[in-house]
C-alpha atoms as a PDB file:
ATOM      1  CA  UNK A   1       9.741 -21.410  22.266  1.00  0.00           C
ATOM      2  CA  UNK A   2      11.189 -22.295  25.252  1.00  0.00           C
ATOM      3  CA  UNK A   3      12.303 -18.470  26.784  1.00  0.00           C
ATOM      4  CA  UNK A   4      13.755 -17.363  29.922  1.00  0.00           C
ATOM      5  CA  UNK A   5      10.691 -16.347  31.560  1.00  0.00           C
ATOM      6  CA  UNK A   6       7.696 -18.242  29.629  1.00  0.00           C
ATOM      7  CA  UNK A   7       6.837 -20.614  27.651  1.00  0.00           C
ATOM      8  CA  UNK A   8       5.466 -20.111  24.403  1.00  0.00           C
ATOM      9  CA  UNK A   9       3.494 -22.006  21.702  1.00  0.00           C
ATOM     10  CA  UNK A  10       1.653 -21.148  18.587  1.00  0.00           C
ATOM     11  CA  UNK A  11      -0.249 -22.630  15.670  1.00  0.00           C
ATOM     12  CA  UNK A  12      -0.607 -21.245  12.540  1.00  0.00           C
ATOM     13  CA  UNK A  13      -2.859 -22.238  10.020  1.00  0.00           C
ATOM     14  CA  UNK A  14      -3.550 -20.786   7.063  1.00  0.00           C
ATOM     15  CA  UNK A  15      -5.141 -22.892   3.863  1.00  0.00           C
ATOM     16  CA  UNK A  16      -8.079 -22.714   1.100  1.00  0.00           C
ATOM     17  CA  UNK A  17     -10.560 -24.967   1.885  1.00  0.00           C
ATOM     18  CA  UNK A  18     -10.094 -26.806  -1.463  1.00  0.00           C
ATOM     19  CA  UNK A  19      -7.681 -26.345  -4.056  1.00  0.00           C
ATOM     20  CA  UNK A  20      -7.907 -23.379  -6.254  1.00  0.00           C
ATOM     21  CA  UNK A  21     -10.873 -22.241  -3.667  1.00  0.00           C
ATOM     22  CA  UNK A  22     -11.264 -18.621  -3.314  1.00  0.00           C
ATOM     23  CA  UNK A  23     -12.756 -19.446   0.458  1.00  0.00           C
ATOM     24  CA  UNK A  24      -9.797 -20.366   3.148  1.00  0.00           C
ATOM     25  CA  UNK A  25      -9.602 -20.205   7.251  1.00  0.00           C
ATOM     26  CA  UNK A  26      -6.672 -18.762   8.799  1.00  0.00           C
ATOM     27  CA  UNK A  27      -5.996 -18.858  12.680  1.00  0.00           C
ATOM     28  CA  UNK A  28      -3.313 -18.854  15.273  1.00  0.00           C
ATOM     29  CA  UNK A  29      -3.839 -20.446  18.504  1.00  0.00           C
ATOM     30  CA  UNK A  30      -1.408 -18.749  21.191  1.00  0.00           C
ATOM     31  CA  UNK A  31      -0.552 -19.869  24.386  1.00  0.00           C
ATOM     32  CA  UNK A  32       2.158 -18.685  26.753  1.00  0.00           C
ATOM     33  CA  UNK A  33       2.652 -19.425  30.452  1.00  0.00           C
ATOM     34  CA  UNK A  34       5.054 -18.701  32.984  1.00  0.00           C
ATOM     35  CA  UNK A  35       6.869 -21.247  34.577  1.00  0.00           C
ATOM     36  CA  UNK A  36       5.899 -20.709  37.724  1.00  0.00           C
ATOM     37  CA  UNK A  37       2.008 -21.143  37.303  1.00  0.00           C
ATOM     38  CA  UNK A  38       0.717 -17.912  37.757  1.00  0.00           C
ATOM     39  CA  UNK A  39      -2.533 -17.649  36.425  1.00  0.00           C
ATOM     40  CA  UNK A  40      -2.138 -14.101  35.808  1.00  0.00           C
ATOM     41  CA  UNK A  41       0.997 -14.777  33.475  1.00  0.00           C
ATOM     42  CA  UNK A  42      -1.231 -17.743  31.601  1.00  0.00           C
ATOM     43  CA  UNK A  43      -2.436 -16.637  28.182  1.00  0.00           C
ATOM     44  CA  UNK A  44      -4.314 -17.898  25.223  1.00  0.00           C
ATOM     45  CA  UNK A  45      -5.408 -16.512  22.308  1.00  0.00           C
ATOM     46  CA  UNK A  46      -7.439 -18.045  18.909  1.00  0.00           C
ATOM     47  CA  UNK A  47      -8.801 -16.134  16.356  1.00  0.00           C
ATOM     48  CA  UNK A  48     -10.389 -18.472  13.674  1.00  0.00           C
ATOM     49  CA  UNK A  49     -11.304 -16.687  10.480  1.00  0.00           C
ATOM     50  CA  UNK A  50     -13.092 -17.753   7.051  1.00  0.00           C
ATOM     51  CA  UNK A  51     -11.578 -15.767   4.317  1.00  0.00           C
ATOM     52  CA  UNK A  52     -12.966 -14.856   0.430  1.00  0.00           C
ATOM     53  CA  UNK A  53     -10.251 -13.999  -1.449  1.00  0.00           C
ATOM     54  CA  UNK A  54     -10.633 -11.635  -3.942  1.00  0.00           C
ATOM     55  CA  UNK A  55      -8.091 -10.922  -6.028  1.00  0.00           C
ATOM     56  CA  UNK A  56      -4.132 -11.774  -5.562  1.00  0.00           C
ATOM     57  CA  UNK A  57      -4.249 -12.391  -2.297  1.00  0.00           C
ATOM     58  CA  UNK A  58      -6.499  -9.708  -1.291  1.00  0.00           C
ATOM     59  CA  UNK A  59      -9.464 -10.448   0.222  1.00  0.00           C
ATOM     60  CA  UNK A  60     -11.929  -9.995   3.526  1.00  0.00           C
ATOM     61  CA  UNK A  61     -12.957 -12.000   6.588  1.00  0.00           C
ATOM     62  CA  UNK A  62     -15.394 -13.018   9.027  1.00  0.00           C
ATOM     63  CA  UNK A  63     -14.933 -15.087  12.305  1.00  0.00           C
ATOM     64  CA  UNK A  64     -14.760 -14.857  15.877  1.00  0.00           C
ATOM     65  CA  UNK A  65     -11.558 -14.338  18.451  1.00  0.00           C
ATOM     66  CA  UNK A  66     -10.657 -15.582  21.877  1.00  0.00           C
ATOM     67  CA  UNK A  67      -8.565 -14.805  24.715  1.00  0.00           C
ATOM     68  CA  UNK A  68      -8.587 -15.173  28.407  1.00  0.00           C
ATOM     69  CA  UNK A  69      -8.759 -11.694  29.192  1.00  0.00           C
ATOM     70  CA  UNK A  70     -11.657 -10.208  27.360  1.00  0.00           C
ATOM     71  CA  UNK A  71     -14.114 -13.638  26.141  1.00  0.00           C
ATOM     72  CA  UNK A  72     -15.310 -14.359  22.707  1.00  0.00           C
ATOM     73  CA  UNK A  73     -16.474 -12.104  20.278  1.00  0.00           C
ATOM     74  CA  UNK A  74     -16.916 -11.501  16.597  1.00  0.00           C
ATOM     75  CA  UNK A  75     -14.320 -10.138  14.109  1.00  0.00           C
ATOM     76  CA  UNK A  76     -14.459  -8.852  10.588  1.00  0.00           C
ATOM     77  CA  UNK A  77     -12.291  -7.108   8.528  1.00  0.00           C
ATOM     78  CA  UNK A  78      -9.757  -6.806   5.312  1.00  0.00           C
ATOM     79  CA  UNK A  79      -6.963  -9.117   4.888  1.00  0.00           C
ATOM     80  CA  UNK A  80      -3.796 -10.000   2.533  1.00  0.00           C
ATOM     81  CA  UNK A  81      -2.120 -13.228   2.335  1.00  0.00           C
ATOM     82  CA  UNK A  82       0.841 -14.569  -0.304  1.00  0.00           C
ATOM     83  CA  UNK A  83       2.709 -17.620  -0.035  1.00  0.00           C
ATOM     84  CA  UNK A  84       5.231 -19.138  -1.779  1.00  0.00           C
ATOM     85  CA  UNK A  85       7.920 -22.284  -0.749  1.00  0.00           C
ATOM     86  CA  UNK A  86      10.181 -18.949   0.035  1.00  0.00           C
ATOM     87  CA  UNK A  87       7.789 -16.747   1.430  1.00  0.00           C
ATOM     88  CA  UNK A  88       4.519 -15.948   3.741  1.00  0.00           C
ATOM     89  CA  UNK A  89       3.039 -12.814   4.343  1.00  0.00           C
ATOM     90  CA  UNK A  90      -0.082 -11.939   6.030  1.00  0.00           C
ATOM     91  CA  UNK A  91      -1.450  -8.791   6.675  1.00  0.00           C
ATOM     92  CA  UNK A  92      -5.054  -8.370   8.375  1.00  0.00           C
ATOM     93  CA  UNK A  93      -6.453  -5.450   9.566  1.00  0.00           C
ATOM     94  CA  UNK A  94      -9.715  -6.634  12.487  1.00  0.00           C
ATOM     95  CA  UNK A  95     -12.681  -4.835  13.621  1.00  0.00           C
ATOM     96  CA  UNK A  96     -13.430  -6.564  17.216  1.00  0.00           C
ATOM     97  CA  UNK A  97     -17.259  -5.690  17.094  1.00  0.00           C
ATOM     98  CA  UNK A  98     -17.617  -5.506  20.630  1.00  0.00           C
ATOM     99  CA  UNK A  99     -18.559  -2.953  23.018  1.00  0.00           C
ATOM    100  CA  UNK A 100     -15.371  -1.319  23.377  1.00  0.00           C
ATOM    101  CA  UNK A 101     -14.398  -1.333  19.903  1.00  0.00           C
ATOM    102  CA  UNK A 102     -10.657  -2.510  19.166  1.00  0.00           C
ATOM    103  CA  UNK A 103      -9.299  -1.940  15.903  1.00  0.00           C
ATOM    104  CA  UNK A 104      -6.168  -4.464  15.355  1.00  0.00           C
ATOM    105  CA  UNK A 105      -3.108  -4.478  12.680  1.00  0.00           C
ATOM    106  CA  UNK A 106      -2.128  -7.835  12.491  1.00  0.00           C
ATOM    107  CA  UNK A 107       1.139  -8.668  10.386  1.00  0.00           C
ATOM    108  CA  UNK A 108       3.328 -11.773   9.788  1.00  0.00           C
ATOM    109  CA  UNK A 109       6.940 -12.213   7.561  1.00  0.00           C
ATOM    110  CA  UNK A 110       8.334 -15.297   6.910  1.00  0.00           C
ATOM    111  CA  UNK A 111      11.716 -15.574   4.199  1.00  0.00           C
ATOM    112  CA  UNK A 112      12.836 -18.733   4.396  1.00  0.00           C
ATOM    113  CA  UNK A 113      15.435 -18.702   1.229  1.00  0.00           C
ATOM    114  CA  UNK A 114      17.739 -21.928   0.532  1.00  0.00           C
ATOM    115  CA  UNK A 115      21.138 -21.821   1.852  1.00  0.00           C
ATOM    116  CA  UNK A 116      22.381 -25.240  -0.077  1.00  0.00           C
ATOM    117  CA  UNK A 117      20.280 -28.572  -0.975  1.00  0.00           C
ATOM    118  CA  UNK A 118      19.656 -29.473   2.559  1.00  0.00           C
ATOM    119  CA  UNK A 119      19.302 -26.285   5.076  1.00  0.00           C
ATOM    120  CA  UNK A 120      17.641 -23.167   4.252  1.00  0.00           C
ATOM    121  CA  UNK A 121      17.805 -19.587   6.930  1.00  0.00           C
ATOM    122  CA  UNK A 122      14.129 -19.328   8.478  1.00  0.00           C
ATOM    123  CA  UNK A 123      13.332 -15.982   9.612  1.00  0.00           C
ATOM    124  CA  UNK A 124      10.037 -14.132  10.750  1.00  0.00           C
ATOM    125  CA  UNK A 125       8.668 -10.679  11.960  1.00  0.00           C
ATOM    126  CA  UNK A 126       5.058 -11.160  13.527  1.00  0.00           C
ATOM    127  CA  UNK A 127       3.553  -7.760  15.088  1.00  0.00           C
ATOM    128  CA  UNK A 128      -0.122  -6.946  16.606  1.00  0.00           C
ATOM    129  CA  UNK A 129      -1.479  -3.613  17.689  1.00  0.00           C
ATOM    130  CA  UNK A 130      -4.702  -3.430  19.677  1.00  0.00           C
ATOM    131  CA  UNK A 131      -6.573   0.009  19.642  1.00  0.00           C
ATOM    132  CA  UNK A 132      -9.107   0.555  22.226  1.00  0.00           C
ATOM    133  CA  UNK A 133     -11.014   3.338  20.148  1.00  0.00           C
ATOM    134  CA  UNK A 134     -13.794   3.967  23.198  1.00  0.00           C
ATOM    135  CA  UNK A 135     -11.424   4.835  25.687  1.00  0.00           C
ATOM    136  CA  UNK A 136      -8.795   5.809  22.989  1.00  0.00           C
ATOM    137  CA  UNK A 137      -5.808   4.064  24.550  1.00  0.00           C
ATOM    138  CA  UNK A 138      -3.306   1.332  23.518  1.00  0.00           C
ATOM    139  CA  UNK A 139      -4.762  -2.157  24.491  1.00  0.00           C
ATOM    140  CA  UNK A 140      -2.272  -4.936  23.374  1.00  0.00           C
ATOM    141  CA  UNK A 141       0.738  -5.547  21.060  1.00  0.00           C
ATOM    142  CA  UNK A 142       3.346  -7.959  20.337  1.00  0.00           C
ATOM    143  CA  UNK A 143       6.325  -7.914  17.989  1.00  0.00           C
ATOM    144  CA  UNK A 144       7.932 -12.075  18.057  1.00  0.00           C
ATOM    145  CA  UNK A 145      11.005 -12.471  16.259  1.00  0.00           C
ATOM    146  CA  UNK A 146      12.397 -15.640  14.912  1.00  0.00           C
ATOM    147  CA  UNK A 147      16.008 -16.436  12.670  1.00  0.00           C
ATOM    148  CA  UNK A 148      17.242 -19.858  12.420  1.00  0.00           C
ATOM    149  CA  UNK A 149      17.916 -22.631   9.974  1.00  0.00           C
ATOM    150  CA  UNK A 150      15.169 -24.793   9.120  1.00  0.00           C
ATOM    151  CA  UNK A 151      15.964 -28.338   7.010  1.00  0.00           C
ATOM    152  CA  UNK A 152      13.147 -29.940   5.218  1.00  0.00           C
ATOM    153  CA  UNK A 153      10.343 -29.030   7.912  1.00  0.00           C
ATOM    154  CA  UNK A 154      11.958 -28.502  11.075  1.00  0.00           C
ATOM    155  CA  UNK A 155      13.356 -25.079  11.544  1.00  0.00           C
ATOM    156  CA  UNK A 156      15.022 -24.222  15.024  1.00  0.00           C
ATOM    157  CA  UNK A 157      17.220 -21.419  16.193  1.00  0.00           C
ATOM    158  CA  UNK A 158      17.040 -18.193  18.744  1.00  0.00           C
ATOM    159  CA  UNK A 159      13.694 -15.973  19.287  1.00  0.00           C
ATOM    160  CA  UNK A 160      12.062 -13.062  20.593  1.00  0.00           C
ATOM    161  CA  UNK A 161       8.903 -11.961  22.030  1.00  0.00           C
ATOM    162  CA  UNK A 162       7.846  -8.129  23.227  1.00  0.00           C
ATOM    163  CA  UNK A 163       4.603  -7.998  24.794  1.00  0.00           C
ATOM    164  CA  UNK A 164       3.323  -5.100  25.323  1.00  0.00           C
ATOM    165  CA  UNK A 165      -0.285  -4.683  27.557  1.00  0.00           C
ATOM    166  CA  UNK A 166      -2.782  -1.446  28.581  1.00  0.00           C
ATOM    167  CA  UNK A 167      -2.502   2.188  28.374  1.00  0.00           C
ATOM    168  CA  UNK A 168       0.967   2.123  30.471  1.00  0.00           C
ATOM    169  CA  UNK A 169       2.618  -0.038  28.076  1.00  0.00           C
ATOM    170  CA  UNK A 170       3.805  -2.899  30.567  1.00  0.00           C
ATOM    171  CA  UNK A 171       5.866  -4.807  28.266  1.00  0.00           C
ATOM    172  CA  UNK A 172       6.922  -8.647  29.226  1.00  0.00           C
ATOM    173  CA  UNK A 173      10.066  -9.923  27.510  1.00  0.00           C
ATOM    174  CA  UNK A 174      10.953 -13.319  26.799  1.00  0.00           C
ATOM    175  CA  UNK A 175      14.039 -14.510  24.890  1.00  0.00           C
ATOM    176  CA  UNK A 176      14.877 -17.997  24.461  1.00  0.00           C
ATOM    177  CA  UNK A 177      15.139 -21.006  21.104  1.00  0.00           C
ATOM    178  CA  UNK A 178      12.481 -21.943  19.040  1.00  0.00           C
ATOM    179  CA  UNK A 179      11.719 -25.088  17.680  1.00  0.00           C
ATOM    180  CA  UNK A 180       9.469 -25.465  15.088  1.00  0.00           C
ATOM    181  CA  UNK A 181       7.555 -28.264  12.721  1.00  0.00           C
ATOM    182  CA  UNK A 182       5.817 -27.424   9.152  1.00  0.00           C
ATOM    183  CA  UNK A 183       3.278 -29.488   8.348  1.00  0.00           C
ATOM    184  CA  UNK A 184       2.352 -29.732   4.518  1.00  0.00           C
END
């Protein structure tokens, strides 16, 4: 997303590891950076997580997360993912085991229903919130907001991201277009 006061990519990924498995990885590598190089406005995060699903999409997972701010550390935790051609929804709810503790809601909508045979409406709702549960405050959140048309894999249109960091809630804005490629 190219916004008015960062950029912004992200890759999703989110797949069995054979078809039919009940075993998958899911991740989403997230980088944003202002435009005018400040390494304090640089950020990157990657969780990478293998996944046993259960039953209907329900399921847990084990892995490990990244970011520039706080290092590497393990992750674990319950999760909930259906997908159709239409449709994605992911819900995961992480335990960071590290010495502070953060619980995380993690959360991502996408509809992306046919308009005629060659453009359908893309839209998606993606939310975090970060719990420090040691010092009992409000860590990190995001809510990103995307509604466009896509046709056949590319999907492009106006977006949204609320970034919310610490106790004191700073939030950073950023409003801008999307563009956006589907790999299948």
């Amino acid at each position: 997303m190219l916004g008015n006061n960062r950029l912004f990519f992200q890759s999703l990924i989110s797949k069995p590891f054979a078809p039919g498995s009940r075993f998958g990885l899911f991740t989403i590598a997230v980088f944003q950076a202002g435009y005018n190089n400040d390494p304090n406005e640089t950020e990157l995060a990657i969780p990478v997580q293998a996944s046993y699903r259960f039953w209907k999409g329900f399921g847990a997972f084990v892995g490990m997360a990244m970011n520039n701010k706080s290092g590497m550390h393990p992750v674990v935790g319950p999760q909930f993912v259906s997908a159709k051609p239409t449709y994605l929804i992911v819900v995961n709810g992480r335990y960071l085991l590290t010495a502070d503790h953060n619980y995380e809601v993690f959360a991502l909508v996408e509809y992306k229903p046919k308009l005629n045979a060659r453009w359908s409406l893309y839209s998606r709702a993606q939310g975090l919130y970060s719990y420090n549960s040691d010092s009992e405050f409000h860590d990190r959140s995001f809510f990103y907001l995307r509604l466009g048309l896509q046709r056949n894999a590319f999907s492009f249109g106006p977006g949204a991201n609320l970034d919310v960091y610490g106790p004191d809630k700073t939030l950073k804005e950023n409003y801008g277009v999307y563009f956006r490629w589907e790999f299948r």
